[in-house]
Protein backbone atom coordinates (compact mmCIF):
# COMPACT_ATOMS: atom_id res chain seq x y z
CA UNK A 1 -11.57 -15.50 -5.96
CA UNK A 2 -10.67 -11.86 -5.06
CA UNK A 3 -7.47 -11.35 -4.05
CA UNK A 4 -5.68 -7.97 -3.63
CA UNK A 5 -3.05 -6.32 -6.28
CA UNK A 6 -0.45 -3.65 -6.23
CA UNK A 7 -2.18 -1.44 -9.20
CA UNK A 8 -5.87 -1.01 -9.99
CA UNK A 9 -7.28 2.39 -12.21
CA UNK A 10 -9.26 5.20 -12.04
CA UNK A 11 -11.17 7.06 -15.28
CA UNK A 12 -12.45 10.30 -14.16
CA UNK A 13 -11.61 13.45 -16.38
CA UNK A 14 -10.92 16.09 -14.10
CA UNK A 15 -10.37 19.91 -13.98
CA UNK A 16 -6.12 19.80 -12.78
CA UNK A 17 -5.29 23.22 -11.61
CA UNK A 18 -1.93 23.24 -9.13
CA UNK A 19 -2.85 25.78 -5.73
CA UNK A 20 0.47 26.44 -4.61
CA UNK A 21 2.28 29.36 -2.69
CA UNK A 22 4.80 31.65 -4.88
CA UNK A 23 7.37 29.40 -6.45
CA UNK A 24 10.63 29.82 -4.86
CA UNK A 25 13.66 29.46 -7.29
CA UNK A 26 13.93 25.20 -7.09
CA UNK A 27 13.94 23.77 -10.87
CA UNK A 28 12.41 20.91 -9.40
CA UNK A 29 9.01 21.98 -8.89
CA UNK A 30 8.65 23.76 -11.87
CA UNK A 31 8.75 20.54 -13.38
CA UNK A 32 6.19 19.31 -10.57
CA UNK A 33 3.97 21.32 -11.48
CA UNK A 34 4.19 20.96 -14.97
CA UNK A 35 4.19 17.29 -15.50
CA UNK A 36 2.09 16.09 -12.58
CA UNK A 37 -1.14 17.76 -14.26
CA UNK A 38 0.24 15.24 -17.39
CA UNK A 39 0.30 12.44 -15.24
CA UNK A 40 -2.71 13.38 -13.82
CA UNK A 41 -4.76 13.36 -16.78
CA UNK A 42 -3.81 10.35 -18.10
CA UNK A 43 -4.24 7.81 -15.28
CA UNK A 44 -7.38 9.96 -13.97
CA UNK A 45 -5.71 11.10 -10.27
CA UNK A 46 -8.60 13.21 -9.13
CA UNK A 47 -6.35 14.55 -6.35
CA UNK A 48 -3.23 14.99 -4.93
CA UNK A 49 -1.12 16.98 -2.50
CA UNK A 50 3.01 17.15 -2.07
CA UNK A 51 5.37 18.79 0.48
CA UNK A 52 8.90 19.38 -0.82
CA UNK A 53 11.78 19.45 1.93
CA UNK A 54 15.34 21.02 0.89
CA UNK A 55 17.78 21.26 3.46
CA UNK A 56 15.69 19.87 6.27
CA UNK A 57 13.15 22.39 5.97
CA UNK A 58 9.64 22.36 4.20
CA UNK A 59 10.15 24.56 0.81
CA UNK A 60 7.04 24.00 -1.07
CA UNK A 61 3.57 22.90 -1.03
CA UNK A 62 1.80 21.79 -4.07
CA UNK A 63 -2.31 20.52 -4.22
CA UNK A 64 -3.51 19.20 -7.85
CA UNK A 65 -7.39 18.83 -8.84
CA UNK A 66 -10.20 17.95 -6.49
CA UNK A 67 -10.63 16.10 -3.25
CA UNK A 68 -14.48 15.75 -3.61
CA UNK A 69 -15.38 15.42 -7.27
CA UNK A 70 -18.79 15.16 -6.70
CA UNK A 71 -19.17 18.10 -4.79
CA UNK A 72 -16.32 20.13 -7.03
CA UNK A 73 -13.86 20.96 -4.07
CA UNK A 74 -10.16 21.20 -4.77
CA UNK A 75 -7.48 19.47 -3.07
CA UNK A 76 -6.21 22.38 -0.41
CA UNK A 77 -2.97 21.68 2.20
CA UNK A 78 -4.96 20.99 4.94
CA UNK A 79 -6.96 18.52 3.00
CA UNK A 80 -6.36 15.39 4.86
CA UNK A 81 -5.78 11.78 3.22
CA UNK A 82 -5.10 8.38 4.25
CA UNK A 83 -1.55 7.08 4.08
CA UNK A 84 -2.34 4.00 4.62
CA UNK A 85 1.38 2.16 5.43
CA UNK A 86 2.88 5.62 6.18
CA UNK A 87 1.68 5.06 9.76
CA UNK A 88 4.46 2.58 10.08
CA UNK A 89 7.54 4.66 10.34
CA UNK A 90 6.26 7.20 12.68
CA UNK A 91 5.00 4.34 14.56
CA UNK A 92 8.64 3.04 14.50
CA UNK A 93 9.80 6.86 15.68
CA UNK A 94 7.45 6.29 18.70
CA UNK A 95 8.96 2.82 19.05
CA UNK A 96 12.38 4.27 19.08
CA UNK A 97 11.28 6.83 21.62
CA UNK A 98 10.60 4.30 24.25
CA UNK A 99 13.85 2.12 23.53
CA UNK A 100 15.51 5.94 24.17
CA UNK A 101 13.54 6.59 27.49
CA UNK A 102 14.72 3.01 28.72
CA UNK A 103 11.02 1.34 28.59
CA UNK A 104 11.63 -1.22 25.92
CA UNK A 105 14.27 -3.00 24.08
CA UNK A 106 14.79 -3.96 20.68
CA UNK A 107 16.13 -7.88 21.54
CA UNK A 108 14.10 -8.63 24.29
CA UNK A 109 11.32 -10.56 23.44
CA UNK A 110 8.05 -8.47 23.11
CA UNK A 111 6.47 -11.30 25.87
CA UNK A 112 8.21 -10.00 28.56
CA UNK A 113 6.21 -7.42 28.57
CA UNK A 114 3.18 -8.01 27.27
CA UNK A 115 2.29 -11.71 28.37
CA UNK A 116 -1.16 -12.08 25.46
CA UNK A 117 -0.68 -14.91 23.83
CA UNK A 118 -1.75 -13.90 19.92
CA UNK A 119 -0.81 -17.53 18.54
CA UNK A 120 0.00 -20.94 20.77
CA UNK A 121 3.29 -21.03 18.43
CA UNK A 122 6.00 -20.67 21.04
CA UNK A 123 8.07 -19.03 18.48
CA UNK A 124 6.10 -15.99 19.80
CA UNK A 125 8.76 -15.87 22.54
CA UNK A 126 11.37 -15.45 19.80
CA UNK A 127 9.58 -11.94 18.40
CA UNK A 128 11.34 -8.72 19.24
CA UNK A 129 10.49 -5.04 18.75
CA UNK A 130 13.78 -4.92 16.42
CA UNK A 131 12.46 -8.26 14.36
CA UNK A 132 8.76 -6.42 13.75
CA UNK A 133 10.37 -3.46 12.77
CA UNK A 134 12.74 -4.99 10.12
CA UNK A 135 9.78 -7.22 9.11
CA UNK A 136 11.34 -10.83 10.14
CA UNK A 137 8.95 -11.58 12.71
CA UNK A 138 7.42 -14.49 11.03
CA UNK A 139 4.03 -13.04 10.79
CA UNK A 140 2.06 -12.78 8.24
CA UNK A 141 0.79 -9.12 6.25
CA UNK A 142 -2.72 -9.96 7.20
CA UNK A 143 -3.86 -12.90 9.16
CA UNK A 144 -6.74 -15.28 7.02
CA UNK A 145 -9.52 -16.35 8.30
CA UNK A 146 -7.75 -19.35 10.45
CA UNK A 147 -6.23 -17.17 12.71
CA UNK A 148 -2.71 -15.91 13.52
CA UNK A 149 0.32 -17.88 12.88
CA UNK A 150 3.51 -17.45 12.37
CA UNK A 151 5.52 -18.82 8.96
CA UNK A 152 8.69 -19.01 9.75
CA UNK A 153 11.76 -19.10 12.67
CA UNK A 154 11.70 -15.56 13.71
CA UNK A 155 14.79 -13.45 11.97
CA UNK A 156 15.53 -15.80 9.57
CA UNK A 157 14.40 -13.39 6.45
CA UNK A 158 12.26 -10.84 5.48
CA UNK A 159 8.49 -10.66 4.90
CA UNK A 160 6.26 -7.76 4.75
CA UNK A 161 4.48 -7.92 7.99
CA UNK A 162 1.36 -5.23 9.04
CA UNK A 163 0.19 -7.90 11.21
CA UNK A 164 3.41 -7.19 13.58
CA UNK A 165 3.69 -3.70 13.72
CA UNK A 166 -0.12 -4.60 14.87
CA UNK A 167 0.60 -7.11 17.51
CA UNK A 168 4.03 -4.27 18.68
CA UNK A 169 0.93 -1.17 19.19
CA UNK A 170 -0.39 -4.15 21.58
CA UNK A 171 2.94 -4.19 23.48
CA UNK A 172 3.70 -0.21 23.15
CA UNK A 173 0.14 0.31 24.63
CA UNK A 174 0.51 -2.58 27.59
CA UNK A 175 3.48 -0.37 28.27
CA UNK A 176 2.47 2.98 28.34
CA UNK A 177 -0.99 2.36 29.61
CA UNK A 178 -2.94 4.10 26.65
CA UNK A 179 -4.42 3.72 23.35
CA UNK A 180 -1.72 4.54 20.29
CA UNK A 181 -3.83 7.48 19.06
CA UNK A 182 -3.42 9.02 23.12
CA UNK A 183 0.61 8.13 22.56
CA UNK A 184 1.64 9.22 19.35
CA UNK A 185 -0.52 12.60 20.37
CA UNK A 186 2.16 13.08 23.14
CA UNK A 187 5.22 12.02 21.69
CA UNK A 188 4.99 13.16 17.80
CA UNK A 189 1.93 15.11 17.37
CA UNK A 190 1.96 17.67 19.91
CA UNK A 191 5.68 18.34 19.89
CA UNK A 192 6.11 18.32 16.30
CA UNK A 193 2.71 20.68 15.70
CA UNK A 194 1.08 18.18 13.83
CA UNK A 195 -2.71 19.48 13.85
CA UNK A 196 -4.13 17.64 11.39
CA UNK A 197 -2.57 14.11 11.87
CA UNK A 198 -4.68 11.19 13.69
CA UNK A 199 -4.43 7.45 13.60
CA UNK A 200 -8.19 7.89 14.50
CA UNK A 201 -11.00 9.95 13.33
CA UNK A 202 -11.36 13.44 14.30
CA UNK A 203 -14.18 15.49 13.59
CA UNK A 204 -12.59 18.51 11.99
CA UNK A 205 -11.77 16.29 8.80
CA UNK A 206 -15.27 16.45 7.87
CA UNK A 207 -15.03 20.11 6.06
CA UNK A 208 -11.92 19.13 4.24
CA UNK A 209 -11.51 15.43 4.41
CA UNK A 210 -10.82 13.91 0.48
CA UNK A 211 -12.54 11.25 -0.75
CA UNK A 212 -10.80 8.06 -2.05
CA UNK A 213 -11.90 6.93 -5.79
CA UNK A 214 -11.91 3.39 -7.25
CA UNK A 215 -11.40 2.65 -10.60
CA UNK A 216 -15.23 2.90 -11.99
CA UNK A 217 -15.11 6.36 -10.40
CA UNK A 218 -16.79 5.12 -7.15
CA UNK A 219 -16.04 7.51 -4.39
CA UNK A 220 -15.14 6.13 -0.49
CA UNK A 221 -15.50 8.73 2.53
CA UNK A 222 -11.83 9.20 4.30
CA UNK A 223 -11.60 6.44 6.85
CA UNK A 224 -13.59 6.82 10.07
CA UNK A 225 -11.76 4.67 12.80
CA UNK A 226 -12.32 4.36 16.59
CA UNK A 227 -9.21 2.60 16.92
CA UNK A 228 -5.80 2.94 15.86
CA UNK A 229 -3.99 0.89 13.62
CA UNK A 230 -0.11 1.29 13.75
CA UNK A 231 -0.08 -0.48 10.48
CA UNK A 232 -2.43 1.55 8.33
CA UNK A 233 -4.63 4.07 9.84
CA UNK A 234 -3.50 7.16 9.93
CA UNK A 235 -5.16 10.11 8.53
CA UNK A 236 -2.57 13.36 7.73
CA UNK A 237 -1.54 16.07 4.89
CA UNK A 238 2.02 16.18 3.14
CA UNK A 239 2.71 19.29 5.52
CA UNK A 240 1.92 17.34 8.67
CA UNK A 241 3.77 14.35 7.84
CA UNK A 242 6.80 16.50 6.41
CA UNK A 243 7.26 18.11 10.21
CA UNK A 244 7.50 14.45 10.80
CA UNK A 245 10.74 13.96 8.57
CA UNK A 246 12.10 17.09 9.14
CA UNK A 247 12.40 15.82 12.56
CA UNK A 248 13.99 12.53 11.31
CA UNK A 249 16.12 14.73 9.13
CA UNK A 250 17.13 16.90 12.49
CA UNK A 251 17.42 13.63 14.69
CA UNK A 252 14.85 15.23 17.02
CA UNK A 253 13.32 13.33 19.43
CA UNK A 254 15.78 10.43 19.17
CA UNK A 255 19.61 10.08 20.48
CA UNK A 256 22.17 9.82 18.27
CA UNK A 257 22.64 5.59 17.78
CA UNK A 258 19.08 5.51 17.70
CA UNK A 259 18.64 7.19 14.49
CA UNK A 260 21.93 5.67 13.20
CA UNK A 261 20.44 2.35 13.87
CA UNK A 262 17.22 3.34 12.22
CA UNK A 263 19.21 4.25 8.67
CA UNK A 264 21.26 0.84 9.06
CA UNK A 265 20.15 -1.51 6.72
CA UNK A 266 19.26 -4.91 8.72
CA UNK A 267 18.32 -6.94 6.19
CA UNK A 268 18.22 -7.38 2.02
CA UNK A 269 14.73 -7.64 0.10
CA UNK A 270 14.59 -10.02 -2.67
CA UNK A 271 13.14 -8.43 -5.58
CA UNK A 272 10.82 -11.05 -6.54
CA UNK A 273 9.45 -11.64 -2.60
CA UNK A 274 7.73 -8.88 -0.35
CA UNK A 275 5.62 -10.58 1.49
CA UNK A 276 7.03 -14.41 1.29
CA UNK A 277 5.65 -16.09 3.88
CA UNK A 278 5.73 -19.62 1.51
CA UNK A 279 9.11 -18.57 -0.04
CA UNK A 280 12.29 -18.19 0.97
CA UNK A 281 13.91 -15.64 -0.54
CA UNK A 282 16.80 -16.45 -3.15
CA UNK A 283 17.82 -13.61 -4.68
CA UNK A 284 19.02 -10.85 -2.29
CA UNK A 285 19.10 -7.08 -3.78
CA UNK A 286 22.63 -5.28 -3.11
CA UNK A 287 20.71 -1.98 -3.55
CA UNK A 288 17.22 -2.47 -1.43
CA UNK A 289 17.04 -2.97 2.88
CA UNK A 290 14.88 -2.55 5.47
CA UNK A 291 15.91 -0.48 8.56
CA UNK A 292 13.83 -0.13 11.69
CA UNK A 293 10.27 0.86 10.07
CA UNK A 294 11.92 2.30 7.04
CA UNK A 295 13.11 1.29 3.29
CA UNK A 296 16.65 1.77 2.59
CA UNK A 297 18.11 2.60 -0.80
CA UNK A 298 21.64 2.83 -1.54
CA UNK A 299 22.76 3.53 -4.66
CA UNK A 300 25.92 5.04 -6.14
CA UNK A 301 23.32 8.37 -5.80
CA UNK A 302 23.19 8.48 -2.21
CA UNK A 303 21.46 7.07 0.06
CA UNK A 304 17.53 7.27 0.76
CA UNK A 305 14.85 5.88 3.21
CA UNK A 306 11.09 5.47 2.03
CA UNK A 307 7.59 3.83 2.35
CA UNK A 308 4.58 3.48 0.72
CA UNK A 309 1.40 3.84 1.32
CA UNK A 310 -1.69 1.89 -0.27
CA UNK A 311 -5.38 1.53 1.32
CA UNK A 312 -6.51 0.68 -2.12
CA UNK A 313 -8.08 4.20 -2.83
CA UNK A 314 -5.89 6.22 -0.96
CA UNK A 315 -2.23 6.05 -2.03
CA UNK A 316 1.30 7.58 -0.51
CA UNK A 317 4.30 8.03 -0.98
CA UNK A 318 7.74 9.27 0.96
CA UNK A 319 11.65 9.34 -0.52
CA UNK A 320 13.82 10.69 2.14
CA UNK A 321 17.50 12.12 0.33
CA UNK A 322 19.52 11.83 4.14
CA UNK A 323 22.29 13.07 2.99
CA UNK A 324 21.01 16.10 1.07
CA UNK A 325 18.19 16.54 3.98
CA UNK A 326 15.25 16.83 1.27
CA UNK A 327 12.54 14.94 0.99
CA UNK A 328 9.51 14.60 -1.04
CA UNK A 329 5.82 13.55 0.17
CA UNK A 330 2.95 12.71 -1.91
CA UNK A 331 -0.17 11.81 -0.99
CA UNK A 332 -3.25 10.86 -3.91
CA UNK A 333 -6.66 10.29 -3.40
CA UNK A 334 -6.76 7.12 -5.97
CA UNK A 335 -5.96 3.43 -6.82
CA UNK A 336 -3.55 4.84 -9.35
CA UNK A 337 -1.54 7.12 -7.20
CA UNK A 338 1.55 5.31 -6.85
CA UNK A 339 1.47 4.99 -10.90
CA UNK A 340 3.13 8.43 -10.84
CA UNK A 341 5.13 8.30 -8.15
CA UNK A 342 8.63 7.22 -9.46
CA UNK A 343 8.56 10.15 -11.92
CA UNK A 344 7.84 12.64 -9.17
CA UNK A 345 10.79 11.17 -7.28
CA UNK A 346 13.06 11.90 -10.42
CA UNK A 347 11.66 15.07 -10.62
CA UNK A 348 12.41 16.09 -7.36
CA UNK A 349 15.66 14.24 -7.09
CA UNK A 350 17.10 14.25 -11.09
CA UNK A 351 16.55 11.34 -13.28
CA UNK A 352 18.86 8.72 -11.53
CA UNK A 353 17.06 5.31 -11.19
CA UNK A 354 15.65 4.15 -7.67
CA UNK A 355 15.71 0.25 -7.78
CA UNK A 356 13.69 0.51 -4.44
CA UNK A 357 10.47 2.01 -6.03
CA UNK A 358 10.89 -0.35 -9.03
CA UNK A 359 11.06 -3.28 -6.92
CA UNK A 360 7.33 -2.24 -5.52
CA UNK A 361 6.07 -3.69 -8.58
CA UNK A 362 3.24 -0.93 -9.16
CA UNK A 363 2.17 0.00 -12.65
CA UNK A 364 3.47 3.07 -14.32
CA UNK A 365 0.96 5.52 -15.76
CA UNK A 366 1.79 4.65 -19.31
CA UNK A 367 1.91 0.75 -18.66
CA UNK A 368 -0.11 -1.00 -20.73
CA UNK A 369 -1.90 -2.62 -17.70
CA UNK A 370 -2.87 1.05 -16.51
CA UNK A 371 -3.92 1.90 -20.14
CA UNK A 372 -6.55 -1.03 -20.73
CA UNK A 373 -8.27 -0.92 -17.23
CA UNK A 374 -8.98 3.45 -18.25
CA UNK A 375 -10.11 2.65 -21.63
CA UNK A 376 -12.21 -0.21 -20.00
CA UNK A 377 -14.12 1.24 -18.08
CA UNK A 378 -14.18 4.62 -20.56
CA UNK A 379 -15.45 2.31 -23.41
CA UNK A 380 -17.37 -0.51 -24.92
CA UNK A 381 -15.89 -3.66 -23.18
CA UNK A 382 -16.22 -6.18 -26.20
CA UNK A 383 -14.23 -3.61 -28.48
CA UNK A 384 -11.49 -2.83 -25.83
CA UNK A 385 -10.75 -6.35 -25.16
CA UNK A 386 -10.45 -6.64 -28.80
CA UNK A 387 -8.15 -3.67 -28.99
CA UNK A 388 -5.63 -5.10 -26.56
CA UNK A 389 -5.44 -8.57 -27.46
CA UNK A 390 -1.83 -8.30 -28.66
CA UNK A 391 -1.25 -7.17 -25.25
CA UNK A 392 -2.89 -10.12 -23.96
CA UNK A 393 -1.20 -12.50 -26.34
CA UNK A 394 2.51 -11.25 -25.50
CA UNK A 395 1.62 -11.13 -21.57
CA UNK A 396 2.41 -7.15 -21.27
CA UNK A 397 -0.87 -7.13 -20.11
CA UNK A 398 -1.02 -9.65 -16.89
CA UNK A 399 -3.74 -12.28 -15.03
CA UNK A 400 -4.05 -10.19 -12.30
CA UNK A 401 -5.02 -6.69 -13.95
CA UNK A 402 -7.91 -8.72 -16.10
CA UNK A 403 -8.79 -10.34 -12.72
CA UNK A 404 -8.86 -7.02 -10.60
CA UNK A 405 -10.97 -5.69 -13.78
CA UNK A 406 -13.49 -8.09 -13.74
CA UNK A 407 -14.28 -7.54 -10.36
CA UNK A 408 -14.57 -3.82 -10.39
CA UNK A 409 -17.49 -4.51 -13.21
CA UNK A 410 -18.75 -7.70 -11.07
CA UNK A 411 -19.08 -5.05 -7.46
CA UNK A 412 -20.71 -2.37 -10.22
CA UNK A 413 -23.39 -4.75 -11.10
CA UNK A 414 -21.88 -4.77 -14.59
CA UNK A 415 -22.35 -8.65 -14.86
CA UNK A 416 -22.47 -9.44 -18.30
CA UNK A 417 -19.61 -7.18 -18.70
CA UNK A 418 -17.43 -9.06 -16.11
CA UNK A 419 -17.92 -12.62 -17.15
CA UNK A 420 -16.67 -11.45 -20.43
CA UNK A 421 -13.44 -9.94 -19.04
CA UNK A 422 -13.30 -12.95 -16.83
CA UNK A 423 -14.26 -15.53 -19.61
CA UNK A 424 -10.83 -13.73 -21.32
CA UNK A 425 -8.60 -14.28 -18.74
CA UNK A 426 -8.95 -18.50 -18.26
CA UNK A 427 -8.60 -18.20 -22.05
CA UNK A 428 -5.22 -16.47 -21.39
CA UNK A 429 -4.43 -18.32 -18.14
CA UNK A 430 -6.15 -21.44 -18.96
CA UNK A 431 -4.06 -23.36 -15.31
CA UNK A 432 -4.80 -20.78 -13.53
CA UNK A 433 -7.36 -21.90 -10.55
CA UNK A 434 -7.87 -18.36 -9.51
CA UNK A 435 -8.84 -16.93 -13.17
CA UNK A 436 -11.81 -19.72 -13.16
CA UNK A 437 -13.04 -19.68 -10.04
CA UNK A 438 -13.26 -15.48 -10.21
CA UNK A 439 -15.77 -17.03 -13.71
CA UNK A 440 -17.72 -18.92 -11.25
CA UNK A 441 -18.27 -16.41 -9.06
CA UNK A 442 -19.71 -14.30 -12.12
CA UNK A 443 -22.11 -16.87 -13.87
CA UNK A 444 -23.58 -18.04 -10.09
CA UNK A 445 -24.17 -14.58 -9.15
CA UNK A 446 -26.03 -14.41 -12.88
CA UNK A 447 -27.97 -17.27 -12.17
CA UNK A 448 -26.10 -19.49 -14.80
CA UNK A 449 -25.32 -22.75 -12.33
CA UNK A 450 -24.48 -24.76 -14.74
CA UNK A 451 -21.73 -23.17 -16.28
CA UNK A 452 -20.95 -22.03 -12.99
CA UNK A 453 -20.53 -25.61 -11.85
CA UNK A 454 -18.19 -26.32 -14.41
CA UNK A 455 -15.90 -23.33 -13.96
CA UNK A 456 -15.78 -24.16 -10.20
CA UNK A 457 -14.72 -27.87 -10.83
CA UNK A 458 -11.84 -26.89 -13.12
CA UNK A 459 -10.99 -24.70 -10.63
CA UNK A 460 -11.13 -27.20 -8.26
CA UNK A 461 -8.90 -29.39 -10.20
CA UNK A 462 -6.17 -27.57 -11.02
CA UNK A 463 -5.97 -26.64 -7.03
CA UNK A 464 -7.72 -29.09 -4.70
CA UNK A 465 -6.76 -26.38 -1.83
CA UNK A 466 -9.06 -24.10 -3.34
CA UNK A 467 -11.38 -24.08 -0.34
CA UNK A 468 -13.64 -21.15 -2.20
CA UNK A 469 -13.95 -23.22 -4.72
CA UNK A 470 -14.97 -26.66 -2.57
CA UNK A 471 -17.60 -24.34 -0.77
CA UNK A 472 -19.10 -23.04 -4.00
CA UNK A 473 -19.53 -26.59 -5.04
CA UNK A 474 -21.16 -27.44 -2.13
CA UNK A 475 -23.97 -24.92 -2.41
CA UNK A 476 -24.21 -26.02 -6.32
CA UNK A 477 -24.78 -29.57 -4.61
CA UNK A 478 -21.63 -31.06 -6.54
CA UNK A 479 -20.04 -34.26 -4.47
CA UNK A 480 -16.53 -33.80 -5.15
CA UNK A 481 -13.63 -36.70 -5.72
CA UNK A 482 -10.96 -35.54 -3.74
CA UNK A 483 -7.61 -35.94 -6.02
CA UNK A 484 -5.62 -39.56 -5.00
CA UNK A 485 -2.39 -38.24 -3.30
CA UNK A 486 1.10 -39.52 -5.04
């Protein structure tokens, strides 16, 4: 059974020269540009691109190594990239914009305006702009295949939700009587002078769009959308998307309380629960909020807002010093972006520790998860699962990296390869449903039914709601015995 993680790997050796204008006197990005190239090299980045704000203003633009490996084209500053959940906060600035101009606000219930029904729940009338924003709507980050419902009373906690700040473009676009792309091009991008910053697809991208690498070194086109997403779809460059903040930074384009209420923490995270739809959370952080469409960090260093971006190849990142007026955004054309993106924030902002970015949960570029998915697919995979099994043994390598591994060899039509990297993992993980039914999936798809059966049923048993693993059955013929309830 696929099912997504934070960090996945890319191994690609790569030519990592920095195109940048003169360096203005800022210690900080000396060290950029010194230790990104590092970072680079060892996770296999192909790409990336940064913007550097001091004082509100954009100081410095850095591009690393190549957009388009294949064709040998470097990363440039108008190269555009997806950032993926970086379309949320200007989304919330447009948001905010409306709530300024008297068109919507944030604790009436979004139904009052837009009567759709998008579940029969009739907690729906309970969802506000101001719950979708602060994620407590309810909803869940991406609806299965059963349809759209919501998990719990709205505003009781928090839970990562891009399926609201979906169902709140529905609303803002009932309201203004236009598609988001045709909005945020009036409100953001033409005032701000944002050129190169879409939530759709726009033709001039072709010359210098990037391309988005998986771990094998697969290369995916920039997203081509028709329609917007205000969850993920936006396409932009670090200097777009910094005229963006330096207008948060400036409180442009908002009133006063408005942006006050958008740096007001509204509600803790709990480390261990992003997106808890089945959980409620337990242990609130004293460090980590959510605003309106932002992070929150404060820490006896200041205080910060930023988001990340992940579209699986594309990765993003912004850190937002209010205070201080600087920020820094990074944008990476690979799984393993956000590997490096903690050190860049220390590097821009001195080595004091950001719980916020910790609490994301992504792989570092020296973790040893990060370390055996590059040598994997750099190397022969009997001898590298050898090599790490005291990494296995002592968990510092985890179920889901071997899992996410597997299935990059499965898609490359590496099967032999995969069922042994799956075959490892139920030996690790020997009650875990999810590590044998990913087995089946190998051995069917290698013609192997037998074994395949067998992996299914003891995936089966050790989680009758396995429905992936009930439907497998049934093509293998197998009558199941439905477990006797207690």
């Amino acid at each position: 059974m696929r099912k997504p993680l934070l960090m996945l790997t890319l191994a690609l050796a790569l030519p990592l020269t920095a195109q940048t204008p003169a360096k203005p006197a800022d210690p900080s990005i000396a060290k950029i540009e010194h230790d990104v190239p590092v970072w680079m090299e060892a996770t296999g980045i192909p790409g990336l691109s940064i913007a550097l704000i001091r004082h509100g203003k954009t100081k410095w633009l850095g591009t690393f190594g190549l957009a388009d490996v294949a064709a040998d084209r470097p990363v440039e500053v108008d190269s555009a990239f997806n950032v993926a959940s970086l379309s949320k906060p200007l989304f919330a600035y447009i948001v905010l914009k409306l709530v300024d101009e008297g068109k919507l606000d944030l604790d009436t219930p979004l139904t009052h305006y837009w009567p759709e029904r998008i579940t029969d729940d009739p907690r729906l009338d309970k969802i506000t702009a101001r719950l979708i924003l602060t994620h407590r709507s309810g909803l869940p980050n991406f609806r299965s295949g059963k349809g759209l419902r919501i998990y719990f009373d709205p505003g009781t906690r928090f839970s990562y939700s891009t399926e609201g700040f979906v169902y709140l473009q529905h609303v803002v676009e009932h309201i203004e009587g236009q598609p988001l792309n045709d909005i945020a091009q009036r409100l953001v991008f033409t005032p701000l002078d944002m050129t190169e910053s879409s939530y759709t697809w726009m033709p001039q991208w072709s010359a210098h769009a990037t391309v988005g690498y998986q771990p094998d070194g697969t290369g995916r086109p920039l997203f081509h959308r028709d329609t917007a997403s205000a969850g993920g779809s936006l396409n932009t460059t670090p200097r777009d998307y910094a005229k963006f903040v330096e207008a948060v930074l400036a409180g442009r384009g908002l009133k006063a309380a408005t942006l006050r209420a958008m740096e007001t923490p509204a509600i803790a995270l709990d480390p261990a629960c992003i997106t808890c739809t089945d959980k409620v959370p337990t242990n609130l952080s004293t460090t980590v909020f959510w605003g309106l469409g932002w992070a929150i960090e404060t820490t006896p260093a200041g205080k910060y807002l930023f988001h990340l971006g992940d579209n699986g190849v594309y990765k993003a990142l912004v850190f937002v010093d209010i205070k201080h007026k600087s920020a820094i955004i990074m944008m990476a054309n690979s799984e393993y972006g956000l590997s490096i993106a903690n050190d860049i924030v220390q590097d821009t902002f001195g080595p004091a520790s950001h719980p916020g970015l910790d609490q994301m949960r992504y792989d570092t570029w020296h973790s040893p998860n990060l370390q055996f998915t590059r040598a994997l697919f750099n190397g022969n995979v009997a001898g590298v699962l050898a090599q790490f099994n005291a990494q296995f043994t002592n968990g510092t390598i985890d179920e889901g990296t071997l899992n996410t591994d597997g299935y990059y060899l499965f898609r490359g039509n590496r099967i032999a390869d995969a069922i042994a990297v799956f075959k490892r993992n139920t030996e690790l993980h020997p009650i875990s449903s999810n590590a044998f039914d990913s087995l089946g999936e190998a051995y069917m798809t290698a013609g192997n039914n037998d074994v395949a059966m067998k992996s299914y049923q003891k995936s089966f048993e050790l989680d009758p709601t396995n429905d992936n693993a009930r439907e497998r059955l049934a093509q293998l013929n197998v009558k199941l015995t439905e477990p006797a309830k207690p």
